[in-house]
C-alpha atoms as a PDB file:
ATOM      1  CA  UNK A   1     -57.642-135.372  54.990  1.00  0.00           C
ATOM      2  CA  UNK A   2     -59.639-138.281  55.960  1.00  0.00           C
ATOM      3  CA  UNK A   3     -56.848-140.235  57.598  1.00  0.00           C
ATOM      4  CA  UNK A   4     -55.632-136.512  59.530  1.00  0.00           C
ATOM      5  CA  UNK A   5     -59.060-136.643  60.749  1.00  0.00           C
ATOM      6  CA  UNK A   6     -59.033-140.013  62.287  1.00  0.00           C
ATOM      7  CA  UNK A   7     -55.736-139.448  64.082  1.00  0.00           C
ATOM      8  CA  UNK A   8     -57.184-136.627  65.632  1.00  0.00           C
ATOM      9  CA  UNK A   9     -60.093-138.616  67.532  1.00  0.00           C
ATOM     10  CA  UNK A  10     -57.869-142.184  67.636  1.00  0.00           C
ATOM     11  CA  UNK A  11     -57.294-141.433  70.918  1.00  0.00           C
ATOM     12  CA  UNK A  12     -60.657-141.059  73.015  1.00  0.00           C
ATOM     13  CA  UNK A  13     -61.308-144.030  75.061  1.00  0.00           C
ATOM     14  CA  UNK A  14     -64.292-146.431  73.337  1.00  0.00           C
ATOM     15  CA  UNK A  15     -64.721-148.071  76.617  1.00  0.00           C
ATOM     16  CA  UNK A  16     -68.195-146.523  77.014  1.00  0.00           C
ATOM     17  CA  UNK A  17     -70.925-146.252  73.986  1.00  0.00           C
ATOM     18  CA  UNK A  18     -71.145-142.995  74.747  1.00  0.00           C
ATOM     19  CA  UNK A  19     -67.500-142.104  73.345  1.00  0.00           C
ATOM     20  CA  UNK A  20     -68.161-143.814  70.480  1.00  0.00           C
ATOM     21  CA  UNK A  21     -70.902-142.202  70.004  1.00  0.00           C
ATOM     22  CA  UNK A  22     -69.157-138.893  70.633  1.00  0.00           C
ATOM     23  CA  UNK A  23     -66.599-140.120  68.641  1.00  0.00           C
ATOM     24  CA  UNK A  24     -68.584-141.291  65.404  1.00  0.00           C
ATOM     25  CA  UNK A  25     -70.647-137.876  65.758  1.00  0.00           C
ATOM     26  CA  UNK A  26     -67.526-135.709  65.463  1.00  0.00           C
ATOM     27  CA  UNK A  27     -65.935-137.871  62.769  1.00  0.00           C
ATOM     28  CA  UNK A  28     -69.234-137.464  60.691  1.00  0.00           C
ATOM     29  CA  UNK A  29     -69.377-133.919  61.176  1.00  0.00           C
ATOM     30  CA  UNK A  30     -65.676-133.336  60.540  1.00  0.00           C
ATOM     31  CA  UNK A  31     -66.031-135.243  57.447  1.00  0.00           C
ATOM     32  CA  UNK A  32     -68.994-133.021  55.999  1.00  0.00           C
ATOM     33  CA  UNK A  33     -67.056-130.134  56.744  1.00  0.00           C
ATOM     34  CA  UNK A  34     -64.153-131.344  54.284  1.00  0.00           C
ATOM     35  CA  UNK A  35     -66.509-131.857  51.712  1.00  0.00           C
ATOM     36  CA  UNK A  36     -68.587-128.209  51.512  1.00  0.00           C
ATOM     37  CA  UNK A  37     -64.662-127.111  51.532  1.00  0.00           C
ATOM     38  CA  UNK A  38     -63.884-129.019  48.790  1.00  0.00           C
ATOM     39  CA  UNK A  39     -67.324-128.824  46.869  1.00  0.00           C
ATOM     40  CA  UNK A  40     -67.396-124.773  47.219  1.00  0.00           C
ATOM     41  CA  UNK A  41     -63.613-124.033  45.883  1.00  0.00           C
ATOM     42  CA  UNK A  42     -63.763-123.047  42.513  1.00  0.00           C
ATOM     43  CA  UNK A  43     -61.411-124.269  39.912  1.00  0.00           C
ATOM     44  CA  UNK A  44     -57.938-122.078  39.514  1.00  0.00           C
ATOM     45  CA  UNK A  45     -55.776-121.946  36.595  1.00  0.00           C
ATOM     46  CA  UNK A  46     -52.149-120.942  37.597  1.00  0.00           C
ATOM     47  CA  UNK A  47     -49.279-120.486  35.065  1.00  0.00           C
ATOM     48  CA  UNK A  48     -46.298-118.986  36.419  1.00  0.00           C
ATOM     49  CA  UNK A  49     -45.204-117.868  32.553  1.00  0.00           C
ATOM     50  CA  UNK A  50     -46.834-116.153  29.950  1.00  0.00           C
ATOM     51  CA  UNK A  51     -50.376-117.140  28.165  1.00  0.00           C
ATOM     52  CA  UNK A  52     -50.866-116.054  25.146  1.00  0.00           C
ATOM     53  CA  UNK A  53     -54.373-116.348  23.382  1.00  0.00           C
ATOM     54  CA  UNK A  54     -53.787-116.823  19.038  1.00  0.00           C
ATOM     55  CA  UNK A  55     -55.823-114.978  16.902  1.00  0.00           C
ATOM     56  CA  UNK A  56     -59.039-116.324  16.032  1.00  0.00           C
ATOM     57  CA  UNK A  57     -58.656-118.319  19.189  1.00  0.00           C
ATOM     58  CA  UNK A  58     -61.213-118.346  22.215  1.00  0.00           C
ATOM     59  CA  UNK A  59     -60.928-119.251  25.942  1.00  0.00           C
ATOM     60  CA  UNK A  60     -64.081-118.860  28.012  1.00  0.00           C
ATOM     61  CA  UNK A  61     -63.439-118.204  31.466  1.00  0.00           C
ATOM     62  CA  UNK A  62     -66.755-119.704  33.432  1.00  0.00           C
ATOM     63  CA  UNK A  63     -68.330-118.051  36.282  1.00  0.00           C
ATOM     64  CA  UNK A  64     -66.088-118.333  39.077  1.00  0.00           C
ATOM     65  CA  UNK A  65     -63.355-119.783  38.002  1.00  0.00           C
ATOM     66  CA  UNK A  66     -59.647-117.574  37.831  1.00  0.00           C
ATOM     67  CA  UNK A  67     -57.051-117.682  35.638  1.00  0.00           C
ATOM     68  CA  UNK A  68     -54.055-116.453  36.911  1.00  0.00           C
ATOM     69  CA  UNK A  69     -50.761-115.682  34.974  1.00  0.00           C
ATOM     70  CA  UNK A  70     -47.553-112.669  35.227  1.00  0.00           C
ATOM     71  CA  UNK A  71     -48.894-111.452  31.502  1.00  0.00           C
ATOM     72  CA  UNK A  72     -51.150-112.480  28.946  1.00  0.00           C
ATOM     73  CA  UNK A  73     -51.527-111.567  25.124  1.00  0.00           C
ATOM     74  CA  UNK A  74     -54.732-111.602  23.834  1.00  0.00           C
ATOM     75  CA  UNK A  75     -55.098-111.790  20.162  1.00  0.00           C
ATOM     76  CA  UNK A  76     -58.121-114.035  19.889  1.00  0.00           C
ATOM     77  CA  UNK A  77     -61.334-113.819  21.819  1.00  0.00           C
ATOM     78  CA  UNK A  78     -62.469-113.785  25.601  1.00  0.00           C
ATOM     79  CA  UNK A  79     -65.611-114.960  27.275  1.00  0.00           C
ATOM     80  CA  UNK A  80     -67.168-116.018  30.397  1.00  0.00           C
ATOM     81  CA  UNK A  81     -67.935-114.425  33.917  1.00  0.00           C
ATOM     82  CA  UNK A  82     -64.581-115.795  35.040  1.00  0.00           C
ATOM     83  CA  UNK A  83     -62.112-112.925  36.379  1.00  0.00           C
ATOM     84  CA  UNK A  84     -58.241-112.568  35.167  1.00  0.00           C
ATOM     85  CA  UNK A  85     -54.996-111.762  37.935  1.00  0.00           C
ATOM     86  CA  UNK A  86     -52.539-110.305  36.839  1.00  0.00           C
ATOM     87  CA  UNK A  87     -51.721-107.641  33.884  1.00  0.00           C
ATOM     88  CA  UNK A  88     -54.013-107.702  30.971  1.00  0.00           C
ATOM     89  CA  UNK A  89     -52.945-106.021  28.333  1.00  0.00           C
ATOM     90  CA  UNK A  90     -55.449-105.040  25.225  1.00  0.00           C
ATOM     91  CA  UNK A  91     -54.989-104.672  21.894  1.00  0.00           C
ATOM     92  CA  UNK A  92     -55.363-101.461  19.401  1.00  0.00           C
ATOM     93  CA  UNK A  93     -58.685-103.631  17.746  1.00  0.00           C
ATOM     94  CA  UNK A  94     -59.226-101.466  14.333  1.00  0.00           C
ATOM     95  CA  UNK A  95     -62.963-102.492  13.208  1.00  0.00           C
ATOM     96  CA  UNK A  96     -63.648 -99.623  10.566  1.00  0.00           C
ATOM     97  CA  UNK A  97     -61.640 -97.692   8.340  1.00  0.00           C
ATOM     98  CA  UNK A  98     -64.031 -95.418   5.747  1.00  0.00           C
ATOM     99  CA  UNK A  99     -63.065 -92.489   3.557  1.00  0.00           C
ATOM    100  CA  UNK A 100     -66.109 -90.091   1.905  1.00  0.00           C
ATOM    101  CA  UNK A 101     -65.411 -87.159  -0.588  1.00  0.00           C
ATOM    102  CA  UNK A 102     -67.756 -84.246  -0.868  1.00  0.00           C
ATOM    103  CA  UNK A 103     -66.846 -80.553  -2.197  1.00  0.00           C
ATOM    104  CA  UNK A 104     -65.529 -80.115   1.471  1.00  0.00           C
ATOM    105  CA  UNK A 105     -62.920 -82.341   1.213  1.00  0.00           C
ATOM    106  CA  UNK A 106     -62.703 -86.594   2.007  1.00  0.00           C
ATOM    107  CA  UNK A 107     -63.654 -86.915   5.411  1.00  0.00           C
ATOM    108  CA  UNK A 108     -61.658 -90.123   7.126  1.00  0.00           C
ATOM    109  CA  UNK A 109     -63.896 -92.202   9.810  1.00  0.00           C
ATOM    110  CA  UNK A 110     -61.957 -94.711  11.836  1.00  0.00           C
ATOM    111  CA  UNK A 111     -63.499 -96.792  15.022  1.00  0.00           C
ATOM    112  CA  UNK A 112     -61.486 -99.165  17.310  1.00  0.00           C
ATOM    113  CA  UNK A 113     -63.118-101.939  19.487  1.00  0.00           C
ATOM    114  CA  UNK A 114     -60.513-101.789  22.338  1.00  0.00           C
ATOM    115  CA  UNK A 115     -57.002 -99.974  22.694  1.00  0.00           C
ATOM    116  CA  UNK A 116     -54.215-100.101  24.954  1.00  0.00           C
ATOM    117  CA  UNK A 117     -51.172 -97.886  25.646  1.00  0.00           C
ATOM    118  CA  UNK A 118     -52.841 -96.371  22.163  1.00  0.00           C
ATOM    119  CA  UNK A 119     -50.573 -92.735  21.528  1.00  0.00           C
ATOM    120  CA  UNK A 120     -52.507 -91.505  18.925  1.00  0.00           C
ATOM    121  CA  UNK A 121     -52.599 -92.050  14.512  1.00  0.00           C
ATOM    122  CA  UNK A 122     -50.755 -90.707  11.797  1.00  0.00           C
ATOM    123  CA  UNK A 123     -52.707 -89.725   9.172  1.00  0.00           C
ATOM    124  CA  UNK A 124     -50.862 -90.757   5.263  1.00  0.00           C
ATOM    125  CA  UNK A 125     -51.855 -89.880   2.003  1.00  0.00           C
ATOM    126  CA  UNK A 126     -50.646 -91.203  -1.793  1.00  0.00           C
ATOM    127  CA  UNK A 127     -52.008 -89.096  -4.437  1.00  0.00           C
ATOM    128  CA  UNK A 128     -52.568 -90.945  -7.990  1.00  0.00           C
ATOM    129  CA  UNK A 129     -49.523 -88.876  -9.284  1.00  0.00           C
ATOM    130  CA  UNK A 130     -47.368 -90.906  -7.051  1.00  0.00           C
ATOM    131  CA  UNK A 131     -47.999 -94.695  -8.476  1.00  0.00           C
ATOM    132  CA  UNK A 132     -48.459 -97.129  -5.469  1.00  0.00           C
ATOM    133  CA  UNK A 133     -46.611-100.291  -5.942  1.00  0.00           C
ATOM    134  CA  UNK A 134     -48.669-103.418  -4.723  1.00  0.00           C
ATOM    135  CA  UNK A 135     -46.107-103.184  -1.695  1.00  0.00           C
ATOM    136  CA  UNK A 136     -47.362 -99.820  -0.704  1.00  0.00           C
ATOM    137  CA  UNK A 137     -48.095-100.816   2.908  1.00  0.00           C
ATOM    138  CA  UNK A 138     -44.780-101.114   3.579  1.00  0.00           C
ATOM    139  CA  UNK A 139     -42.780 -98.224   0.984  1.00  0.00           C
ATOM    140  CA  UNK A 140     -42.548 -95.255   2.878  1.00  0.00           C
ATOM    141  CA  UNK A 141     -41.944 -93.311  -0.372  1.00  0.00           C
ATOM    142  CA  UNK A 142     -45.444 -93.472  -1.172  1.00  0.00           C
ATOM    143  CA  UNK A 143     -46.707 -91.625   1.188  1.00  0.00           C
ATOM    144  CA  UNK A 144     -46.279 -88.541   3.399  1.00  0.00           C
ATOM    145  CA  UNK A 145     -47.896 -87.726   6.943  1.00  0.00           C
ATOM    146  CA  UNK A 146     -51.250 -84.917   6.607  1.00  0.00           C
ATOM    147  CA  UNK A 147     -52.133 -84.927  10.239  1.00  0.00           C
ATOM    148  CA  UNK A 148     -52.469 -86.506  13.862  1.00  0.00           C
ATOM    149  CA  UNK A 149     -55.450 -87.810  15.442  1.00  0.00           C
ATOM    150  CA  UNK A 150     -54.860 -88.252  19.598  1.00  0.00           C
ATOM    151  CA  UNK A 151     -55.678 -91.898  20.960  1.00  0.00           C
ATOM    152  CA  UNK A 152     -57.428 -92.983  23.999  1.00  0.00           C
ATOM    153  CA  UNK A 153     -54.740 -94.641  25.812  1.00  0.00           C
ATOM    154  CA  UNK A 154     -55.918 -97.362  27.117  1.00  0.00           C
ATOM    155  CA  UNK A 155     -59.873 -98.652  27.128  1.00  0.00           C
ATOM    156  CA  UNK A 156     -62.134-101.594  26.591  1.00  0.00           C
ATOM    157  CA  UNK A 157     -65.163 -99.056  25.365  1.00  0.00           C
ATOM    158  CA  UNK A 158     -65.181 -98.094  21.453  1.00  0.00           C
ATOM    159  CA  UNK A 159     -63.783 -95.207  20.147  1.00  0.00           C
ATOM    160  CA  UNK A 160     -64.760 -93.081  17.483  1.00  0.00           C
ATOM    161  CA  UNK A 161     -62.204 -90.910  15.299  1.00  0.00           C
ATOM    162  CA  UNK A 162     -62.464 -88.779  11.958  1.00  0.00           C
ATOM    163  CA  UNK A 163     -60.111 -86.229  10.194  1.00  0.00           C
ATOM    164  CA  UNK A 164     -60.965 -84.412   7.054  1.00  0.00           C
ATOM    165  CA  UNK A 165     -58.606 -83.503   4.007  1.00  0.00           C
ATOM    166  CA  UNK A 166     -59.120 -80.602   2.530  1.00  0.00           C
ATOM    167  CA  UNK A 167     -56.200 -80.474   0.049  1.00  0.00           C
ATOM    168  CA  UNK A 168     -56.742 -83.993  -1.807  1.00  0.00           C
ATOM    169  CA  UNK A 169     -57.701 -84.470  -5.398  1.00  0.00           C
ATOM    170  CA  UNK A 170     -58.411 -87.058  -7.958  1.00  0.00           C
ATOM    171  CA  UNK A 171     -57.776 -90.743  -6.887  1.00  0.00           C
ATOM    172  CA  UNK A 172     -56.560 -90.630  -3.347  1.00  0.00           C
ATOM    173  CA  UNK A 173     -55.302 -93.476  -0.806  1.00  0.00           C
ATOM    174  CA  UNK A 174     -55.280 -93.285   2.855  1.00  0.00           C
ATOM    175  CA  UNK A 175     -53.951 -95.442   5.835  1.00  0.00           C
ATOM    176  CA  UNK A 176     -53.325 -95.182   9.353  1.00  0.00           C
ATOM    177  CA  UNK A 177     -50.335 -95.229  11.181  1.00  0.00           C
ATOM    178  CA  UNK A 178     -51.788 -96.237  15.019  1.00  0.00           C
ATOM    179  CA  UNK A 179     -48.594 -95.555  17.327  1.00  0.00           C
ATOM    180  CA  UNK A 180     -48.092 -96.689  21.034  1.00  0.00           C
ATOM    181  CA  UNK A 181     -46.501 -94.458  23.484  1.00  0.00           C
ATOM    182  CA  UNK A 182     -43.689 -96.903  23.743  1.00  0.00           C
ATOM    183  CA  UNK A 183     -42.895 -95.921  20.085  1.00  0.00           C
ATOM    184  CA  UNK A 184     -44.189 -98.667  18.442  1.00  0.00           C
ATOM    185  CA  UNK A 185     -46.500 -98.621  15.608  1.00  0.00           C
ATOM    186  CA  UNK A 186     -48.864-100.698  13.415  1.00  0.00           C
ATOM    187  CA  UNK A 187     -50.059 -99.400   9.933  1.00  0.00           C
ATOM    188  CA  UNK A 188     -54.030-100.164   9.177  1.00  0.00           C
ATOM    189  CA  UNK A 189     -55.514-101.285   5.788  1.00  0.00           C
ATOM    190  CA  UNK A 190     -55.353 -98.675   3.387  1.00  0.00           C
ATOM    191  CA  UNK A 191     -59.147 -96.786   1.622  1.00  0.00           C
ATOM    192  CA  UNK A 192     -58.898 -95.597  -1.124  1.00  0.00           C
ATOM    193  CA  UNK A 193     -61.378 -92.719  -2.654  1.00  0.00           C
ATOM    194  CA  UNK A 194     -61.697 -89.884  -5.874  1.00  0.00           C
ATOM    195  CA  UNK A 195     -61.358 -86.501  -4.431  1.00  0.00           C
ATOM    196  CA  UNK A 196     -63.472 -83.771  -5.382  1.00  0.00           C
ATOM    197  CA  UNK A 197     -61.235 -81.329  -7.307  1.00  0.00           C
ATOM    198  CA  UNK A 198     -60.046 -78.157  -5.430  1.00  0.00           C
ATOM    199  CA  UNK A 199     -61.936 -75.200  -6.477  1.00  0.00           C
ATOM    200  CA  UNK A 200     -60.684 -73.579 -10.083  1.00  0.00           C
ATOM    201  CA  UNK A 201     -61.507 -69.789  -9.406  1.00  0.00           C
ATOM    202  CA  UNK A 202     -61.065 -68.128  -5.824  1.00  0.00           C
ATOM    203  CA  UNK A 203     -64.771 -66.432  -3.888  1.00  0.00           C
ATOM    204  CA  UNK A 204     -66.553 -65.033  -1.370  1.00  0.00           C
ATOM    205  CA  UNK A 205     -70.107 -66.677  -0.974  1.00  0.00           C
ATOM    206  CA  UNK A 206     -73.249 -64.747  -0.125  1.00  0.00           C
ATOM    207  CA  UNK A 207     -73.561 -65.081   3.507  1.00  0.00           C
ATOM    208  CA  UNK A 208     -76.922 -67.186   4.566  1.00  0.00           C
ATOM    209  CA  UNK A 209     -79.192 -66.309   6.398  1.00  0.00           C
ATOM    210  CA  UNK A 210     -78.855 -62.407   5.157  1.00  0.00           C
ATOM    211  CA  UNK A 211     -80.429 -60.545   6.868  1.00  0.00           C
ATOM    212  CA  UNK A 212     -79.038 -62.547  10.480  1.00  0.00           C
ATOM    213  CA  UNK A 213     -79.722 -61.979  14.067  1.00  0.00           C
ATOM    214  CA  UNK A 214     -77.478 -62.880  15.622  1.00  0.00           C
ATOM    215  CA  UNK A 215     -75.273 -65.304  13.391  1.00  0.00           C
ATOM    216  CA  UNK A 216     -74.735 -66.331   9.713  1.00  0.00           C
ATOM    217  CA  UNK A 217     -72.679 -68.118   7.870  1.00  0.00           C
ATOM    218  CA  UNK A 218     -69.787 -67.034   5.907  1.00  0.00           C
ATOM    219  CA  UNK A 219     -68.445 -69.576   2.804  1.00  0.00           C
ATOM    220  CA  UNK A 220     -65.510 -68.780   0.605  1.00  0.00           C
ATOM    221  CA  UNK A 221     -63.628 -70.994  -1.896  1.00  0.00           C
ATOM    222  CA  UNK A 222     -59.848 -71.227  -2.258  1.00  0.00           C
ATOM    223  CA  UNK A 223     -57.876 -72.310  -5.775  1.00  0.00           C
ATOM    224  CA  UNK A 224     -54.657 -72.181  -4.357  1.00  0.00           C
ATOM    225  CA  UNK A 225     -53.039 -72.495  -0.891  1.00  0.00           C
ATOM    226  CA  UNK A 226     -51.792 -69.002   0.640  1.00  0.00           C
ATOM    227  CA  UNK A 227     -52.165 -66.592   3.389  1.00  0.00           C
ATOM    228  CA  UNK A 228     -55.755 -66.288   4.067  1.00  0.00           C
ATOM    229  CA  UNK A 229     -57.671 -63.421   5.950  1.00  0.00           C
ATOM    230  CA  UNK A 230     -61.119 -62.986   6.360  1.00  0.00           C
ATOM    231  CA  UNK A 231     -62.753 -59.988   8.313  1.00  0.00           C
ATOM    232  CA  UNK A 232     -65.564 -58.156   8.869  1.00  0.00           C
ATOM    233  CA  UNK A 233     -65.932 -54.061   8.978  1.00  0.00           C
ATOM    234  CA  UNK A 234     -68.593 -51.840   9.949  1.00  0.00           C
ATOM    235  CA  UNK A 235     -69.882 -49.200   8.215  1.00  0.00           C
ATOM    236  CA  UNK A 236     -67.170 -46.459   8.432  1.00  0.00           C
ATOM    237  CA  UNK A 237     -64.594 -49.044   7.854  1.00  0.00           C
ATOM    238  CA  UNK A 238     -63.779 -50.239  11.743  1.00  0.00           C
ATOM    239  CA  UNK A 239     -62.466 -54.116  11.630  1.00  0.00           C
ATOM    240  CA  UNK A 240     -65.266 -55.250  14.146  1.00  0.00           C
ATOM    241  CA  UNK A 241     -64.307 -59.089  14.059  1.00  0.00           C
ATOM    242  CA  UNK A 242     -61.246 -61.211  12.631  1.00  0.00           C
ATOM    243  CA  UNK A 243     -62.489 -64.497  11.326  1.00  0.00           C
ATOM    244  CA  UNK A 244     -59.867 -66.405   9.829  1.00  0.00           C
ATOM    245  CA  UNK A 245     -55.607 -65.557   9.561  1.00  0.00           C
ATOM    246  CA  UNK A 246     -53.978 -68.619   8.286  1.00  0.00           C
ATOM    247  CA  UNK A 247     -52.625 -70.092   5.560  1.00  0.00           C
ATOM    248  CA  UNK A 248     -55.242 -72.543   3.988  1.00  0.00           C
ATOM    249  CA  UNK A 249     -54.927 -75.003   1.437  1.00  0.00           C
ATOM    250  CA  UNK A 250     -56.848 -75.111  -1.338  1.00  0.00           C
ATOM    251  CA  UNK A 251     -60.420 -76.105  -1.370  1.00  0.00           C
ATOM    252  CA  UNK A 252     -64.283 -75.041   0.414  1.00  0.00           C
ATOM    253  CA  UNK A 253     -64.966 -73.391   3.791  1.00  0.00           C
ATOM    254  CA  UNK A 254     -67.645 -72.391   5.713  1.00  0.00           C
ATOM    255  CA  UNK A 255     -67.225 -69.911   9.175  1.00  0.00           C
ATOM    256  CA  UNK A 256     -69.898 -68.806  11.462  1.00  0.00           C
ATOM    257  CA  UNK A 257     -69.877 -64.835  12.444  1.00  0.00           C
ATOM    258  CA  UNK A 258     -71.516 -63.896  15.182  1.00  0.00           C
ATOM    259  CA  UNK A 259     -72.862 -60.339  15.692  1.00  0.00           C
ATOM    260  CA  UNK A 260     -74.675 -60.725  19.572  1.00  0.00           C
ATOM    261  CA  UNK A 261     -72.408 -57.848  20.880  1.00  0.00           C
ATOM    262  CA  UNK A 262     -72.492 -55.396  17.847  1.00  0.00           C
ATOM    263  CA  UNK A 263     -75.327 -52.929  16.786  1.00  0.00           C
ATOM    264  CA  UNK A 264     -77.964 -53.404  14.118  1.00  0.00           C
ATOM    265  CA  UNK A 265     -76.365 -52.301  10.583  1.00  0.00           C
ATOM    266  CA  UNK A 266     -74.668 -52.749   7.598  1.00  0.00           C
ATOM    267  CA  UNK A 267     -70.933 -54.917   7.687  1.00  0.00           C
ATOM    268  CA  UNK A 268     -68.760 -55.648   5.109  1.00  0.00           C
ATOM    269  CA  UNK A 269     -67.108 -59.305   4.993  1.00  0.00           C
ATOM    270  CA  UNK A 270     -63.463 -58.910   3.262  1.00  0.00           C
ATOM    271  CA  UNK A 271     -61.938 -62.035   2.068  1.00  0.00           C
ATOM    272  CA  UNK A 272     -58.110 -61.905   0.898  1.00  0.00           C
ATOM    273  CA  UNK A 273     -55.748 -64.408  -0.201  1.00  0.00           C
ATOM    274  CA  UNK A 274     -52.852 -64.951  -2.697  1.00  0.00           C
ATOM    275  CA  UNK A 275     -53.263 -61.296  -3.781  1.00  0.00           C
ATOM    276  CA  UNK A 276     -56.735 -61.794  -4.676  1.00  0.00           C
ATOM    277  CA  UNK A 277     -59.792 -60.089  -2.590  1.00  0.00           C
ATOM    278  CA  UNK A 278     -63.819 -59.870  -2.550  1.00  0.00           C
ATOM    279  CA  UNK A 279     -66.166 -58.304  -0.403  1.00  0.00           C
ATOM    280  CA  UNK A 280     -69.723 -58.956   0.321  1.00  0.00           C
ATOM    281  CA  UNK A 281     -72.394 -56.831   2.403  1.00  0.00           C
ATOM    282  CA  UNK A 282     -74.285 -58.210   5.825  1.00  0.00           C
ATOM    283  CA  UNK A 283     -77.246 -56.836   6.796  1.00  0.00           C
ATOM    284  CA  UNK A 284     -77.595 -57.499  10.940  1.00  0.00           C
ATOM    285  CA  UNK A 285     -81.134 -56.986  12.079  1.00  0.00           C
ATOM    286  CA  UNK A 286     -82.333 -57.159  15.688  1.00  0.00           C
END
């Protein structure tokens, strides 16, 4: 650049001191110029392949600076101000996986850090009656599918998820199945957890608060799966409000009935499943 720059002014006359002045002035300034130029530039990073980041590794990207590259794989760790071109994809980052039993069931908690292209996760079970080999992670005979849990597609904020089993008992293990919505899929750690054992006789609890203005809440036990119905009647036998019609699985539930649109009065809640029924009286006050 320097050189370019002299070539430039080489050919003014230095007859007079005034060119030369002119001349030294211009090379001076021209000369400052390149330098802001070159001081201000920040550092860039080009790869015109792939850069992939190893687990447990770290890059840190400093204010300013770019890093430029057609894709990148991040297993390891990012930091900086510094700014990435190009396609960034993130990983599905599973952080916690926890499983807590109560009479209501095992509730499954699951959080991820970051996800990308995330479908959604495939809930599995292995009960204690099926004996998990120390290969269960990978034997598909171990374990069977209980539900789905939507993803977030893709997002660098954390996500929370939970799903609760009511149907487990005894010693009970649990994994994930994360799947992309390309089809491919990852399976998480598995937690493991003693179920609360399902319910041995079938009810209808006492609904609380009795008397209820304008809601209460309705509890019933199940000891085997089946058909289940549960409505409530008015006084001269009218169905006034349908609150469940479904086949459950064994175990506890809880519904909420809510009487804002019907009169003051007696109601009957009528609970019926596998051939076996109860009743219980409701006293709405307003």
């Amino acid at each position: 650049m320097k050189y370019l720059l002299l070539a430039l002014v080489s050919h003014i006359p230095d007859g007079h001191a005034r060119y030369r002045l002119w001349r030294n002035t211009l090379l001076r300034r021209m000369l400052l110029l390149f330098l802001v130029i070159v001081c201000i530039r920040a550092p860039i990073m080009y790869a015109q392949s792939n850069i992939t980041i190893d687990a447990r590794a770290a890059i840190t990207i400093e204010t300013g600076a770019d890093i430029s590259a057609y894709a990148k794989t991040v297993n390891g760790m990012l930091s900086g101000g510094g700014t990435w071109n190009g396609s960034f994809p993130l990983p599905v980052e599973l952080f916690s996986f926890t499983a807590f039993a109560d009479k209501n069931g095992v509730t499954l908690s699951w959080k991820t850090a970051t996800e990308v292209n995330n479908y959604g996760f495939e809930i599995e079970r292995a009960m204690e009656n099926r004996t998990l080999s120390s290969r269960a992670e990978t034997r598909d005979d171990n374990w069977s599918k209980i539900g789905f849990v939507e993803g977030n597609g893709t997002t660098n904020a954390p996500k929370s998820y939970s799903f609760v089993d009511k149907s487990a008992s005894g010693k009970t293990s649990y994994r994930l199945k994360q799947i992309d919505r390309d089809g491919e899929f990852e399976y998480s750690q598995t937690v493991e957890v003693t179920a609360v054992s399902a319910p041995k006789e079938f009810g209808l609890k006492q609904n609380y608060p009795n008397p209820f203005n304008p809601s209460t809440a309705i509890s019933y036990q199940l000891s085997e799966n089946g058909f289940t119905s549960l409505k409530v009647y008015d006084a001269i036998g009218r169905e006034v409000a349908t609150l469940v019609s479904e086949v459950k699985e064994a175990g506890y539930y809880s519904v909420q009935f809510d009487g804002a649109k019907l009169s003051s009065g007696i109601y009957f809640a009528k609970l019926t499943s596998s051939g076996k029924t109860q009743m219980r009286k409701l006293l709405l006050l307003k």
